[in-house]
Protein backbone atom coordinates (compact mmCIF):
# COMPACT_ATOMS: atom_id res chain seq x y z
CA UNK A 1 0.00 0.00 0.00
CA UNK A 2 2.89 2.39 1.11
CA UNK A 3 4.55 1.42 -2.55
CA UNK A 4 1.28 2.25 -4.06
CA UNK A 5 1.00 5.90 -2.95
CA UNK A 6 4.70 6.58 -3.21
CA UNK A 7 4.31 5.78 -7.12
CA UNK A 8 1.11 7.71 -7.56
CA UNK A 9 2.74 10.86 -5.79
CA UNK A 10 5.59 10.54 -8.17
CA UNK A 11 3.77 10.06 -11.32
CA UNK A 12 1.57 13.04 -9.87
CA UNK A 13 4.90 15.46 -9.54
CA UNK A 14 6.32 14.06 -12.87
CA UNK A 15 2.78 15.14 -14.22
CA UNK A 16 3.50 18.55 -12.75
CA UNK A 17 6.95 18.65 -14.15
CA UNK A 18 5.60 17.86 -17.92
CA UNK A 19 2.79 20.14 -17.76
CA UNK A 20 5.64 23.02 -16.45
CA UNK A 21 7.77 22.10 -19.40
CA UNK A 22 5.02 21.82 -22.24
CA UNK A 23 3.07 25.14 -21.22
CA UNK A 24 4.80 28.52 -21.87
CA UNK A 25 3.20 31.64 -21.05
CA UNK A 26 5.09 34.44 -23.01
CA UNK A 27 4.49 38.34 -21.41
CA UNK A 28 2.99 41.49 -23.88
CA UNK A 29 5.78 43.05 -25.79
CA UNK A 30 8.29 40.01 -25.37
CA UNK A 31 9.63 37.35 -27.76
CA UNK A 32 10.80 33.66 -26.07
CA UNK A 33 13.50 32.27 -28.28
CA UNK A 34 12.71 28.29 -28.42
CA UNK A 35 15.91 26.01 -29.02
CA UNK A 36 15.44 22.21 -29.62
CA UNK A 37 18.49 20.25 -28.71
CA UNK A 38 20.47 23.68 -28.75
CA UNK A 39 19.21 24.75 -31.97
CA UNK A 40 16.96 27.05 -32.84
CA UNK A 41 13.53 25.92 -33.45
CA UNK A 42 11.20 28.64 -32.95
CA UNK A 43 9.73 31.99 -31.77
CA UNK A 44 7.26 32.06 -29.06
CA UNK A 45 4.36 35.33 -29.50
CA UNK A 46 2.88 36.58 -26.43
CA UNK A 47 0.50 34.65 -24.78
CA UNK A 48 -0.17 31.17 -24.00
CA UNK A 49 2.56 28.91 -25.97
CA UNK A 50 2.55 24.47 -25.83
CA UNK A 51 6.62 23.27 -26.55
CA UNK A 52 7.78 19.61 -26.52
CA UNK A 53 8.78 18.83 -22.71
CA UNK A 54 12.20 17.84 -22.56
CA UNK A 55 13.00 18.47 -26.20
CA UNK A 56 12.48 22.18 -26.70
CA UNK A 57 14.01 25.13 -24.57
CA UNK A 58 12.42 28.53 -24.09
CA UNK A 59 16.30 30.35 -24.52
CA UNK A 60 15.78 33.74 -24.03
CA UNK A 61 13.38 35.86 -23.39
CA UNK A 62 13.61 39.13 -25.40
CA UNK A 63 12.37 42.62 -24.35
CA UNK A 64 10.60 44.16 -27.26
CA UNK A 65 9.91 47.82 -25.99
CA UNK A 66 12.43 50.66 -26.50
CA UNK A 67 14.81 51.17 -24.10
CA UNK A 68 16.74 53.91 -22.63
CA UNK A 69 20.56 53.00 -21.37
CA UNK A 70 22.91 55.66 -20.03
CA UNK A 71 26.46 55.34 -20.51
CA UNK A 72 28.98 56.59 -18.05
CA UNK A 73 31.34 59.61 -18.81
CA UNK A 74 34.00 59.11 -21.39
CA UNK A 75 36.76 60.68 -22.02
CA UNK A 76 36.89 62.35 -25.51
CA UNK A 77 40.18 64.31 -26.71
CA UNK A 78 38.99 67.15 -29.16
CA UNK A 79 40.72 68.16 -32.12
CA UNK A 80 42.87 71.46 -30.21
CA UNK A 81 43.94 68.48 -27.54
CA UNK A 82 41.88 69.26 -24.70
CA UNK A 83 40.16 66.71 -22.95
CA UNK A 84 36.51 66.26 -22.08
CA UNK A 85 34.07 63.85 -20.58
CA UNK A 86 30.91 63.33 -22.45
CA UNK A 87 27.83 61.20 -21.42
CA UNK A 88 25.70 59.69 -23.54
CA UNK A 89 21.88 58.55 -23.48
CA UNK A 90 20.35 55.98 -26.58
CA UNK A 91 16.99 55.11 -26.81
CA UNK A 92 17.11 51.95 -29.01
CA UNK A 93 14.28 48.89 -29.96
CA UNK A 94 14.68 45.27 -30.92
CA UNK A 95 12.94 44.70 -34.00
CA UNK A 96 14.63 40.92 -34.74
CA UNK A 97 14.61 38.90 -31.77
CA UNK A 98 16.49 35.98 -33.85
CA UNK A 99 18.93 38.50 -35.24
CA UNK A 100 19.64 40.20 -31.78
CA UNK A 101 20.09 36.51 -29.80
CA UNK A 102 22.53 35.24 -32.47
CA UNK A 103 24.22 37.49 -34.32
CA UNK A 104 25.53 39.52 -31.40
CA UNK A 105 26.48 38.05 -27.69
CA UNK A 106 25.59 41.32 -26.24
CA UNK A 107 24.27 44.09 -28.01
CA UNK A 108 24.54 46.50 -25.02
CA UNK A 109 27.87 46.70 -24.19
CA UNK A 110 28.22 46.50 -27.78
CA UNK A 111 26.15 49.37 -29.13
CA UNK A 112 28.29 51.21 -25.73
CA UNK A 113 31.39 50.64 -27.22
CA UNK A 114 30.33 51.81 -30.74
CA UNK A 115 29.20 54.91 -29.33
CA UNK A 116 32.26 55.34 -27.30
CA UNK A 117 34.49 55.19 -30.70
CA UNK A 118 31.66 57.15 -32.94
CA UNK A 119 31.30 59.54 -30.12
CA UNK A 120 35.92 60.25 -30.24
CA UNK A 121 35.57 60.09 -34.24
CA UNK A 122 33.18 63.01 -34.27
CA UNK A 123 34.05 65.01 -31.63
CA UNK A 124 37.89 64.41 -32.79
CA UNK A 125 37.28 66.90 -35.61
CA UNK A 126 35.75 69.25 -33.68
CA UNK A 127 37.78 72.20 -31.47
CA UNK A 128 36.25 72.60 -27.78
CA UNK A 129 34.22 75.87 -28.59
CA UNK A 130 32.17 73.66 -32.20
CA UNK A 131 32.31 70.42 -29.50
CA UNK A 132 30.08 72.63 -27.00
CA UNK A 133 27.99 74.28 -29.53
CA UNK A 134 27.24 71.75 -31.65
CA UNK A 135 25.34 68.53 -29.74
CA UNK A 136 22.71 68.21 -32.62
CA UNK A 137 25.05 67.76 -35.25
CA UNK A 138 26.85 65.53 -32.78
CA UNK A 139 23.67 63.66 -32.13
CA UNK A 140 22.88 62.70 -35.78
CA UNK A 141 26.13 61.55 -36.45
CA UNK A 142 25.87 59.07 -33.46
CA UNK A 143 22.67 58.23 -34.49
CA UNK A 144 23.62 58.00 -38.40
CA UNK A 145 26.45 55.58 -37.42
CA UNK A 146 24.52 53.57 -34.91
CA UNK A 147 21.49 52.61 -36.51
CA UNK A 148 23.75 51.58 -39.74
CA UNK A 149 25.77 48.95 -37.49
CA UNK A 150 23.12 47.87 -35.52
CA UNK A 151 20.70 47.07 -38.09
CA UNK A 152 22.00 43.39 -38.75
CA UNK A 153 22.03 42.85 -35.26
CA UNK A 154 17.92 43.55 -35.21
CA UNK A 155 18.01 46.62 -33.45
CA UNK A 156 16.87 49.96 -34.38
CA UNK A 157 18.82 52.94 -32.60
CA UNK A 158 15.76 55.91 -32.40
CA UNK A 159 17.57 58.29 -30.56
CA UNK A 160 21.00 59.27 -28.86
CA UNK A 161 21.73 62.37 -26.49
CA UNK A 162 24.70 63.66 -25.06
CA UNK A 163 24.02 64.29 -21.48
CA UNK A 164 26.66 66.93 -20.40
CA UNK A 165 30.25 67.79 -22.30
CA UNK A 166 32.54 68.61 -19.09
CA UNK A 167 35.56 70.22 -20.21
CA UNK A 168 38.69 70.10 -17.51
CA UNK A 169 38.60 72.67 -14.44
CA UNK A 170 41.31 74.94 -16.09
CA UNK A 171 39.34 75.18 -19.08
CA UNK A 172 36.34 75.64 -17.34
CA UNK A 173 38.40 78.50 -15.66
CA UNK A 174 39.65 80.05 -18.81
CA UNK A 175 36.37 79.61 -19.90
CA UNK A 176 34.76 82.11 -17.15
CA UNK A 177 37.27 84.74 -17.96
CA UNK A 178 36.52 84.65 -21.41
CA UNK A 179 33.08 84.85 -21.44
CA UNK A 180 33.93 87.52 -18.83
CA UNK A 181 36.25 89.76 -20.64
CA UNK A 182 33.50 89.01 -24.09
CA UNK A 183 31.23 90.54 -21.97
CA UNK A 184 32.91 93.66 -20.74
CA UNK A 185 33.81 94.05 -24.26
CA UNK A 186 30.32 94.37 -25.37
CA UNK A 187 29.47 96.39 -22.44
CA UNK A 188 31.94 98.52 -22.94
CA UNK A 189 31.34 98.87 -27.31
CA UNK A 190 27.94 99.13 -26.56
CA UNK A 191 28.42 101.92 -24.13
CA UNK A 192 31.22 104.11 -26.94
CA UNK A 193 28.05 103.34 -29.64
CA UNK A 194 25.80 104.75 -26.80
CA UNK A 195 27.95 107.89 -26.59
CA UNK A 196 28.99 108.31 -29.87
CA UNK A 197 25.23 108.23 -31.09
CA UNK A 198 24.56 110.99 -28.38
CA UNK A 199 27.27 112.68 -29.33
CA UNK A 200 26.27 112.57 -33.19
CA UNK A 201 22.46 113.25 -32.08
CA UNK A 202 24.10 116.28 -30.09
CA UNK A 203 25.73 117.88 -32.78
CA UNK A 204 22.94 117.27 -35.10
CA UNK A 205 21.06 118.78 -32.79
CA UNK A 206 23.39 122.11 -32.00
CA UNK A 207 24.14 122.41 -35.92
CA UNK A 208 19.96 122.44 -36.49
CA UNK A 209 19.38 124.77 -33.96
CA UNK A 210 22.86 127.22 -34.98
CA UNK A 211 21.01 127.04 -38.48
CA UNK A 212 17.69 127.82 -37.07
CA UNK A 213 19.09 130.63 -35.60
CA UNK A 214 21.14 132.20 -38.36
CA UNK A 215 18.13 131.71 -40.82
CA UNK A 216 15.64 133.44 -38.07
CA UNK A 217 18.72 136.73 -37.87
CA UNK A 218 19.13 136.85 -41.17
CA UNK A 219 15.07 136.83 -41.64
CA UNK A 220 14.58 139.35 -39.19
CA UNK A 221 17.75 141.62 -40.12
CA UNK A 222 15.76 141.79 -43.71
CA UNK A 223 12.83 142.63 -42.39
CA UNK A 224 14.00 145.17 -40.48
CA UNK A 225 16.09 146.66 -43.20
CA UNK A 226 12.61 146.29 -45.26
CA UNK A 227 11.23 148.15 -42.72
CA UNK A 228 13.53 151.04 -42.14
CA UNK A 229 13.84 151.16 -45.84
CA UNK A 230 10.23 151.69 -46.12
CA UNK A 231 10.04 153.95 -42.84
CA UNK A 232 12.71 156.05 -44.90
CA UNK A 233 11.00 156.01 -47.64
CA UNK A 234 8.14 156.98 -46.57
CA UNK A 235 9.87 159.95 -43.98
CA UNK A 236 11.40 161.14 -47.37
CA UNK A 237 8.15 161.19 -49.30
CA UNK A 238 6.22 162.69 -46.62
CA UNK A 239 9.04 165.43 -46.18
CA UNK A 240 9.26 166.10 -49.67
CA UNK A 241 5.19 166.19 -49.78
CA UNK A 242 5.33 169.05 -46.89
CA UNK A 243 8.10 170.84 -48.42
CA UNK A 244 5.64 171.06 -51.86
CA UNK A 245 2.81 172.40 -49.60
CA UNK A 246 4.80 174.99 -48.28
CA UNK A 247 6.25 175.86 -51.50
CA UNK A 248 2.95 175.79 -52.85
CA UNK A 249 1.68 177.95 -49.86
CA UNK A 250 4.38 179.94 -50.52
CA UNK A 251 3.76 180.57 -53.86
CA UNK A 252 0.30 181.47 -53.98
CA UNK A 253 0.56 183.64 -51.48
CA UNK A 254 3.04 185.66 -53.31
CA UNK A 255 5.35 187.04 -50.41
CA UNK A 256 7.32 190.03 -50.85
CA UNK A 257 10.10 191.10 -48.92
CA UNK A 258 8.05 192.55 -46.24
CA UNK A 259 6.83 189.28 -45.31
CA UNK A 260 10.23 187.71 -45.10
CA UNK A 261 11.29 190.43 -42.87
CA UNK A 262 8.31 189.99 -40.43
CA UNK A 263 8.69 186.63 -40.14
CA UNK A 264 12.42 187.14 -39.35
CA UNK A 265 11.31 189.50 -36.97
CA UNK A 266 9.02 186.63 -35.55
CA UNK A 267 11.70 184.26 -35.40
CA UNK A 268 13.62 186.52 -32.81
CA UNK A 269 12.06 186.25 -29.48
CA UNK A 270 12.20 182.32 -29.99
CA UNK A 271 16.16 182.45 -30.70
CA UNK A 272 16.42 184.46 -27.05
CA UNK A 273 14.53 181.56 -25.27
CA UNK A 274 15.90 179.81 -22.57
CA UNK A 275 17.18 180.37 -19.22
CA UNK A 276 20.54 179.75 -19.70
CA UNK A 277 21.05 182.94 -22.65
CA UNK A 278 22.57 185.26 -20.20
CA UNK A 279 24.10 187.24 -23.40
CA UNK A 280 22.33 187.60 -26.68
CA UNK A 281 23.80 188.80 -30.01
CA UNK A 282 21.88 190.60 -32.54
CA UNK A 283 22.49 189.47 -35.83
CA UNK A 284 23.73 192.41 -38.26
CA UNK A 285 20.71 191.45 -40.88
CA UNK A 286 18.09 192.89 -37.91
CA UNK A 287 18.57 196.51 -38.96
CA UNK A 288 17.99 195.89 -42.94
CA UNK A 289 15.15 193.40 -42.29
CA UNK A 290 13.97 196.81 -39.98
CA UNK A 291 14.07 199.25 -42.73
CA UNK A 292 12.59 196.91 -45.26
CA UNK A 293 9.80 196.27 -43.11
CA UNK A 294 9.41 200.08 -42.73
CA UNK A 295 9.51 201.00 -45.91
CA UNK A 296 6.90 198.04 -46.74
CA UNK A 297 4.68 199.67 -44.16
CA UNK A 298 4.72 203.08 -45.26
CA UNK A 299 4.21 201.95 -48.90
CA UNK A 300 1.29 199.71 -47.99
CA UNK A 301 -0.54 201.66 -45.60
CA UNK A 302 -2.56 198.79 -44.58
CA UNK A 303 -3.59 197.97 -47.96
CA UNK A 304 -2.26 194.82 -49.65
CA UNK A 305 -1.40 195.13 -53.22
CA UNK A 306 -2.55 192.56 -55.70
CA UNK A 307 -0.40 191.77 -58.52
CA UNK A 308 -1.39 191.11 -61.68
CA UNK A 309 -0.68 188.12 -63.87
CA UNK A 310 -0.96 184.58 -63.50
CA UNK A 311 0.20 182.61 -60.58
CA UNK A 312 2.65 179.50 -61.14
CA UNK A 313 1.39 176.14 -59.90
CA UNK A 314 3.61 173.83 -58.80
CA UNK A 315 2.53 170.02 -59.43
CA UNK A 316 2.10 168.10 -56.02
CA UNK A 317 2.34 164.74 -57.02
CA UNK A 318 0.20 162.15 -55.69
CA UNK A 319 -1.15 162.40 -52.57
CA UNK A 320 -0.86 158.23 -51.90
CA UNK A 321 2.92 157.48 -50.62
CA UNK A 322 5.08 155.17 -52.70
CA UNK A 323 5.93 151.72 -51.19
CA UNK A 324 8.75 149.85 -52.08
CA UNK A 325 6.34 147.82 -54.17
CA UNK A 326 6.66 149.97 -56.98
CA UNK A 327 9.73 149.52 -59.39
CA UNK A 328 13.16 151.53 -58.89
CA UNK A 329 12.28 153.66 -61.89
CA UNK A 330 8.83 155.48 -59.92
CA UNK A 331 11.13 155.61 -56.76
CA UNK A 332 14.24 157.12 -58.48
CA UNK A 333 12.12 159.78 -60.79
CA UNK A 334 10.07 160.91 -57.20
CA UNK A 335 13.63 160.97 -55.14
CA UNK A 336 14.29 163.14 -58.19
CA UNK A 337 11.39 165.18 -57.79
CA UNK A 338 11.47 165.35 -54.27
CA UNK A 339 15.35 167.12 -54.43
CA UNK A 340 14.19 169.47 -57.31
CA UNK A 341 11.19 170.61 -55.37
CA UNK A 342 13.94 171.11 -52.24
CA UNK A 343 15.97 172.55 -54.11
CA UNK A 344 13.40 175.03 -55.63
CA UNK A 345 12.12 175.97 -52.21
CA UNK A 346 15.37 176.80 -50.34
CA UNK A 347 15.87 179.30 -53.34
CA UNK A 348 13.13 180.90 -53.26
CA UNK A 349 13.10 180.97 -49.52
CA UNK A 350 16.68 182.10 -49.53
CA UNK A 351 17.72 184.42 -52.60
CA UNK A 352 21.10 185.43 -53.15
CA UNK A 353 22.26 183.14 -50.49
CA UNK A 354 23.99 179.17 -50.41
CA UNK A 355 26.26 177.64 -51.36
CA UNK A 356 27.22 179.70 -54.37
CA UNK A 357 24.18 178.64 -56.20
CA UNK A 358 22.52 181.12 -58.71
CA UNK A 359 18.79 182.09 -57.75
CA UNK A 360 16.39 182.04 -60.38
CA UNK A 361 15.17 184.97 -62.27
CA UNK A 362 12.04 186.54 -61.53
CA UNK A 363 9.73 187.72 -63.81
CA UNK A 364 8.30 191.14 -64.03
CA UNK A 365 4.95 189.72 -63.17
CA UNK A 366 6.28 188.28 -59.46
CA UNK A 367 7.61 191.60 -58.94
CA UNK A 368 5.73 193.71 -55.95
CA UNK A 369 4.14 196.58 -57.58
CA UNK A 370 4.26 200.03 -55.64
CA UNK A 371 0.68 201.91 -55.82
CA UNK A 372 0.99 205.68 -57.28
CA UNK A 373 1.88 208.22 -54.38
CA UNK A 374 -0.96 210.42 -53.20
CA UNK A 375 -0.65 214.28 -53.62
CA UNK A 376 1.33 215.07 -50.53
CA UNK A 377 2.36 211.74 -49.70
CA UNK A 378 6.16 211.74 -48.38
CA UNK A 379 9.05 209.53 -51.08
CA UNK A 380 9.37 206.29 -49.89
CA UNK A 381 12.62 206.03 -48.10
């Protein structure tokens, strides 16, 4: 009885032992690699999988996700001999599960080593400053060379990184005081372009505002000129205008010598004004202006002659000034007016005398005429 349950519990374990053998369950995204008597003999999907017992051997079981391995620092020498450590990252996928358990023992370490010898090919023929400042074009190399060796192994490399490029202390040093001193460079260009511009904007500014200023002198020095040129103008016209009136007045009253004398006579007491005249000369001309006047007065006898004969008129002009307007022949033919009728005046206000100047002749006509003496009446003197 004893021998009877002994064999039953062993054919119930070797049951248990067959069953483990023949049924293979195979996990979601992995491959099982069957060998039969150390050769291959199959692939196993995912899922539920019946082998030989004893006869087939579930090998290896291979990951079919991507993957991410980091590799450690290396040290890469760049093409001006300065050492750095770079770290790498690749994101890679098994597409051949066959393919990546027999063609390559391990395709880790090996797609770490290519990278290692990729990664000092590249960055050989690059100088420190390109090796810093160029990771992408570092990246696609790596990932150019990778996925062309690792495709016969039945892996597909989708991505590689570099993690960090550490260049030695010293040239981390050097590195500081260069980006330093690049820095108070451009601080200091940028300032000189800040003052230069002022300066430039400055004198831009000064040579506007000198011009501005000349153009508003000169613009007001011509208008003033216009204007005192006009003022003139019109101080001339007006005197000359006054001086015909006058003359006019002058000559239609027809004054005789009498007049003259009395208004000499008038003239007089205004020559003795002022307080300070303490001595007072009488010109020698008093005494014949005198006996002119007295023989006017006896011949007149408080009658004013009238003389025959036309009177002269003496054209006025126009009464309207003359601007500047006009053109320079108007102005220059009434300057000459103006100086004739002057002229004309101070002779006849002033015969005999000047400066050397010859009066003009009178006619008989502007001659004073002496009335016929009364019976009795005394000679005039």
């Amino acid at each position: 009885m004893t021998a009877v349950l002994i064999l039953l519990a062993l054919l119930f374990l070797f049951v248990i032992v067959l069953l483990a053998k023949t049924v293979r369950i195979v996990p979601q995204a992995r491959a099982g690699i069957v060998e039969r008597f150390g050769k291959y003999k199959q692939t196993l999907p995912a899922g539920l999988n019946v082998v030989v017992p004893f006869m087939d051997r579930v090998r290896y079981l291979i990951d079919l996700r991507e993957q991410v391995v980091s590799f450690p620092p290396q040290p890469v020498i760049t093409e001006d001999n300065l050492v750095v450590s770079i770290d790498t990252v690749i994101y890679f996928q098994v597409t051949d599960p066959i393919a990546a358990t027999y063609e390559i023992a391990n395709y880790i370490q090996a797609i770490e080593q290519l990278t290692m010898t990729t990664l000092r090919n590249i960055v050989g023929g690059m100088d420190l400053e390109e090796t810093l400042t160029s990771r992408d074009q570092i990246n696609s190399g790596l990932r150019g060379v990778l996925d062309e060796a690792t495709g016969k192994w039945g892996i597909r490399v989708n991505r590689v990184e570099l993690k960090g490029i550490d260049p030695p202390p010293s040239i981390k040093d050097s590195m500081e005081k260069q980006m330093r001193a690049d820095r108070e460079k451009r601080a200091v260009i940028l300032t000189a372009e800040g003052q230069r511009q002022a300066a430039i904007l400055t004198a831009e500014g000064a040579k506007q505002s000198s011009i501005l200023n000349a153009e508003g002198a000169r613009e007001s020095q011509i208008l003033r000129a216009q204007a005192d040129r006009e003022s003139s103008i019109l101080r001339a016209q007006g005197e000359g205008q006054a001086i015909q009136t006058v003359f006019q007045a002058i000559h239609d009253g027809n004054p005789d010598q009498s007049l003259l004398a009395y208004q000499y006579l008038q003239m007089m007491p205004k020559i003795a004004e002022g307080g300070a005249n303490k001595l007072w000369i009488v010109p020698s001309e008093i005494g014949k202006a005198l006996e002119g006047l007295g023989s006017t007065m006896n011949d007149l006898r408080g009658i004013p002659q009238q003389v025959e004969g036309p009177k002269t008129r003496v054209d006025m002009g126009s009464p309207e000034p003359i601007l500047p307007g006009h053109s320079d022949s108007e102005l220059e033919k009434t300057n000459a007016a103006v100086e004739a009728a002057i002229a004309e005046a101070e002779s006849a206000a002033n015969p005999g005398k000047g400066s050397g100047a010859t009066a003009p002749a009178l006619d008989a006509t502007d001659l004073p005429v002496d009335p016929p003496a009364e019976p009795g009446a005394p000679a005039a003197q």
